[in-house]
C-alpha atoms as a PDB file:
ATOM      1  CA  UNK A   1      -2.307 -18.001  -9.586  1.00  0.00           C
ATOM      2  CA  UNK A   2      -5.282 -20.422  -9.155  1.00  0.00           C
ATOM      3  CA  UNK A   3      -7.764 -19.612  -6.610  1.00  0.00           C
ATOM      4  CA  UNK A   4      -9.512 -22.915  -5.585  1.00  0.00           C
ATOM      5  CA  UNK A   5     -12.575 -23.607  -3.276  1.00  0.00           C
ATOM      6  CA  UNK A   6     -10.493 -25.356  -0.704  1.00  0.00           C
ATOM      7  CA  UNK A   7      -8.859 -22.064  -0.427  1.00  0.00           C
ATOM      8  CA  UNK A   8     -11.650 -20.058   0.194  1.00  0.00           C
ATOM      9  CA  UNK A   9     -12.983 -22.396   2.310  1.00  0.00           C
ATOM     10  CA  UNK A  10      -9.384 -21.767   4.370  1.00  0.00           C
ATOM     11  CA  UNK A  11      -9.980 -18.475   4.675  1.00  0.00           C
ATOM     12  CA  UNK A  12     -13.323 -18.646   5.502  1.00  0.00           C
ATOM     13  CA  UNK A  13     -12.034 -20.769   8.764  1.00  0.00           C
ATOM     14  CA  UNK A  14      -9.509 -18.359   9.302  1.00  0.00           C
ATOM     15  CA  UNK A  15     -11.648 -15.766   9.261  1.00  0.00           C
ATOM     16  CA  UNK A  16     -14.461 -17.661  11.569  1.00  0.00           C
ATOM     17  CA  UNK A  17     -16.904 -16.969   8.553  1.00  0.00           C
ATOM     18  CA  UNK A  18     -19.707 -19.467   8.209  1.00  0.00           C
ATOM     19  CA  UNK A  19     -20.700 -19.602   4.859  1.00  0.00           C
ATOM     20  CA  UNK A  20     -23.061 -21.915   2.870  1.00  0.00           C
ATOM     21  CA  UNK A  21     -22.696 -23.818  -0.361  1.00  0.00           C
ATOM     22  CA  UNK A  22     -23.753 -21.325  -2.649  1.00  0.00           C
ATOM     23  CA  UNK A  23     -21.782 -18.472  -1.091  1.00  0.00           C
ATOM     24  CA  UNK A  24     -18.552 -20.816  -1.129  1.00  0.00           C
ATOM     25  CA  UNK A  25     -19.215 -21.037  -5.173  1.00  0.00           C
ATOM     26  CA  UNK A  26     -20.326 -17.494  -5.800  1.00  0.00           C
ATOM     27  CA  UNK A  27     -16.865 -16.367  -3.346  1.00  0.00           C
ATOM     28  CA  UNK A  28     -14.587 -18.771  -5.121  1.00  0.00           C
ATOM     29  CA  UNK A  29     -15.709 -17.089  -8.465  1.00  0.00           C
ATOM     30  CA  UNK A  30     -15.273 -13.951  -7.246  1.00  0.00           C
ATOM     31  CA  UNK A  31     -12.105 -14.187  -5.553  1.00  0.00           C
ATOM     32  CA  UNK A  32     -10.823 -16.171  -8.232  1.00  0.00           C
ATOM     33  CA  UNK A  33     -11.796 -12.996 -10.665  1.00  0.00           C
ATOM     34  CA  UNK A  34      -9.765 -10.066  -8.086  1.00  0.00           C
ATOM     35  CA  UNK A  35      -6.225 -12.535  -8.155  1.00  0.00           C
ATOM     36  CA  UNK A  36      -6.835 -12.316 -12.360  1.00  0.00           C
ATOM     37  CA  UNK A  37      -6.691  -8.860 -12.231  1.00  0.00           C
ATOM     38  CA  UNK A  38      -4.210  -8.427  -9.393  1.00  0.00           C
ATOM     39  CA  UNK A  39      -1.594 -10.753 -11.762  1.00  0.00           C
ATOM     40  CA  UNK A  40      -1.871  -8.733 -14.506  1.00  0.00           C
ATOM     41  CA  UNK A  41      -1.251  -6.206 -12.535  1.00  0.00           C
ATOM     42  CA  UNK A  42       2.041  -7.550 -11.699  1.00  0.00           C
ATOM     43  CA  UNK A  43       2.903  -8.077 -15.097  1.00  0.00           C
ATOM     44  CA  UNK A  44       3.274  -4.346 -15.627  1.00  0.00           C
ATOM     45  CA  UNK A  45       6.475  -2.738 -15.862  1.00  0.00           C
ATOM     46  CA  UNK A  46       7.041  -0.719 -12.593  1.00  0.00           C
ATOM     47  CA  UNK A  47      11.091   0.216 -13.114  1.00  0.00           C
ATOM     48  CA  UNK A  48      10.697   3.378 -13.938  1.00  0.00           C
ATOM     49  CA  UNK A  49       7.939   4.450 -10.940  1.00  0.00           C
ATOM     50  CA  UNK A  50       9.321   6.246  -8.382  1.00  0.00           C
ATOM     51  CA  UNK A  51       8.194   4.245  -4.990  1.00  0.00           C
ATOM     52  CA  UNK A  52       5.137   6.691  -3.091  1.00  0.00           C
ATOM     53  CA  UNK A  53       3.113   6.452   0.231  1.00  0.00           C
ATOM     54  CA  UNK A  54       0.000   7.654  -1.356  1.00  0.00           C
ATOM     55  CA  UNK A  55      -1.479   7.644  -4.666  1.00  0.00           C
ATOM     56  CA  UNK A  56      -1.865  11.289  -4.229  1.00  0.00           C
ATOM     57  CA  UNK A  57       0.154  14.365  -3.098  1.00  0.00           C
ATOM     58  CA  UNK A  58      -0.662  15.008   0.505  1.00  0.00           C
ATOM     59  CA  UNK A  59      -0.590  18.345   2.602  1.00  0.00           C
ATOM     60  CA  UNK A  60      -0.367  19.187   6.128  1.00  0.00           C
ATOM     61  CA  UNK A  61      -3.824  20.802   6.887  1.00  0.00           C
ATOM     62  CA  UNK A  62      -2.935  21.136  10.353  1.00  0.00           C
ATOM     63  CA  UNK A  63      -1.652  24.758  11.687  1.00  0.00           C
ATOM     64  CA  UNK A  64       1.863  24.982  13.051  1.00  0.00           C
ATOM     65  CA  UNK A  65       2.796  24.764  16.593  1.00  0.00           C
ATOM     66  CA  UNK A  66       2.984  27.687  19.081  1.00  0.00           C
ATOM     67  CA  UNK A  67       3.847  28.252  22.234  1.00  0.00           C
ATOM     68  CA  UNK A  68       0.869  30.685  23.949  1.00  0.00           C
ATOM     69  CA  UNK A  69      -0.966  31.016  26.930  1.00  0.00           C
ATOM     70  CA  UNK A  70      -3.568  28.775  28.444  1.00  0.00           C
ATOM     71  CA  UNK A  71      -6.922  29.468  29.370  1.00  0.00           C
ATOM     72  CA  UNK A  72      -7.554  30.511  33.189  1.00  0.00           C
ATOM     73  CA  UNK A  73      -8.204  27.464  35.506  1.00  0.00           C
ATOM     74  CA  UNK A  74     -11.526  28.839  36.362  1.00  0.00           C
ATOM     75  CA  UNK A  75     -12.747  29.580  32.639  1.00  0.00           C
ATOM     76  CA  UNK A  76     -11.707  25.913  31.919  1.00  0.00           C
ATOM     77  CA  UNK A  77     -13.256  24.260  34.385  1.00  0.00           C
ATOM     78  CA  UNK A  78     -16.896  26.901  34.142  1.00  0.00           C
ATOM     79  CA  UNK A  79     -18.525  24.065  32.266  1.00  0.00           C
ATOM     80  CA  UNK A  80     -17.377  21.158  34.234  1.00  0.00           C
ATOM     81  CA  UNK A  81     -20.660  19.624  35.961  1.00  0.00           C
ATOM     82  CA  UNK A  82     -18.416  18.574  39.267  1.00  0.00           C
ATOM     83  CA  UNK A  83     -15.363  20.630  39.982  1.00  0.00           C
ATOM     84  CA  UNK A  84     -12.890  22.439  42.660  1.00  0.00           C
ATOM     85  CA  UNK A  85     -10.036  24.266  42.955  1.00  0.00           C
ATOM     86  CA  UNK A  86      -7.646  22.282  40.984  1.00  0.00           C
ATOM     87  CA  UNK A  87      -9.285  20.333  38.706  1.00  0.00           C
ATOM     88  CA  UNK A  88     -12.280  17.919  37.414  1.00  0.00           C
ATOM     89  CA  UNK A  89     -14.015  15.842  40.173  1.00  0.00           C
ATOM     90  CA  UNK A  90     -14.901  12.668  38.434  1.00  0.00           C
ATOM     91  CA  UNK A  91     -16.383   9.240  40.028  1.00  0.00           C
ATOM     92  CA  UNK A  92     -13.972   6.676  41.524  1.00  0.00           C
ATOM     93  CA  UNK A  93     -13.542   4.008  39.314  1.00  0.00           C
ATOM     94  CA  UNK A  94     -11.292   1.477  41.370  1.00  0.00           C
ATOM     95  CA  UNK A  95     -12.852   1.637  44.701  1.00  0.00           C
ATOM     96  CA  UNK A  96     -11.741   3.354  47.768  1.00  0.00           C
END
């Protein structure tokens, strides 16, 4: 596939990009260059790959759920800088 300067241009205006006359040539170069490579790309044989979410194998680094107990109302709140009783006092933000 072609990559032309009226395209770029497009996608400069989609993109709200203002861009002069020498960045127009240098970016239709450039872009023309990246959809080279990305069609031969596509002109590899891809029958045999298994489909995959990410180029790598992935892990869960988290820990695993557990139900245990919460921390005491008062040692959660100790470093609050405006509290009471029940909870966080924070400022009203919609009025009265």
């Amino acid at each position: 596939m072609a990559l032309s300067r009226d395209d770029v241009e497009k996608v400069a205006l989609l993109a709200r990009l203002q861009l002069s006359e020498a960045e127009l040539d240098t970016l239709t170069d450039e872009l023309a260059q990246i959809v080279t490579y990305v069609d031969q790309l596509a002109e590899v044989d891809t029958g045999d790959v298994e489909p995959m979410a990410h180029a790598v194998e992935l892990s869960n680094v988290f820990a695993a759920d557990g139900v245990r107990p919460s921390l005491p109302r008062e040692q959660a709140l100790a470093n609050a800088p405006a509290h009471n009783e029940r909870g966080y006092l924070v400022p009203a933000v919609l009025g009265d």
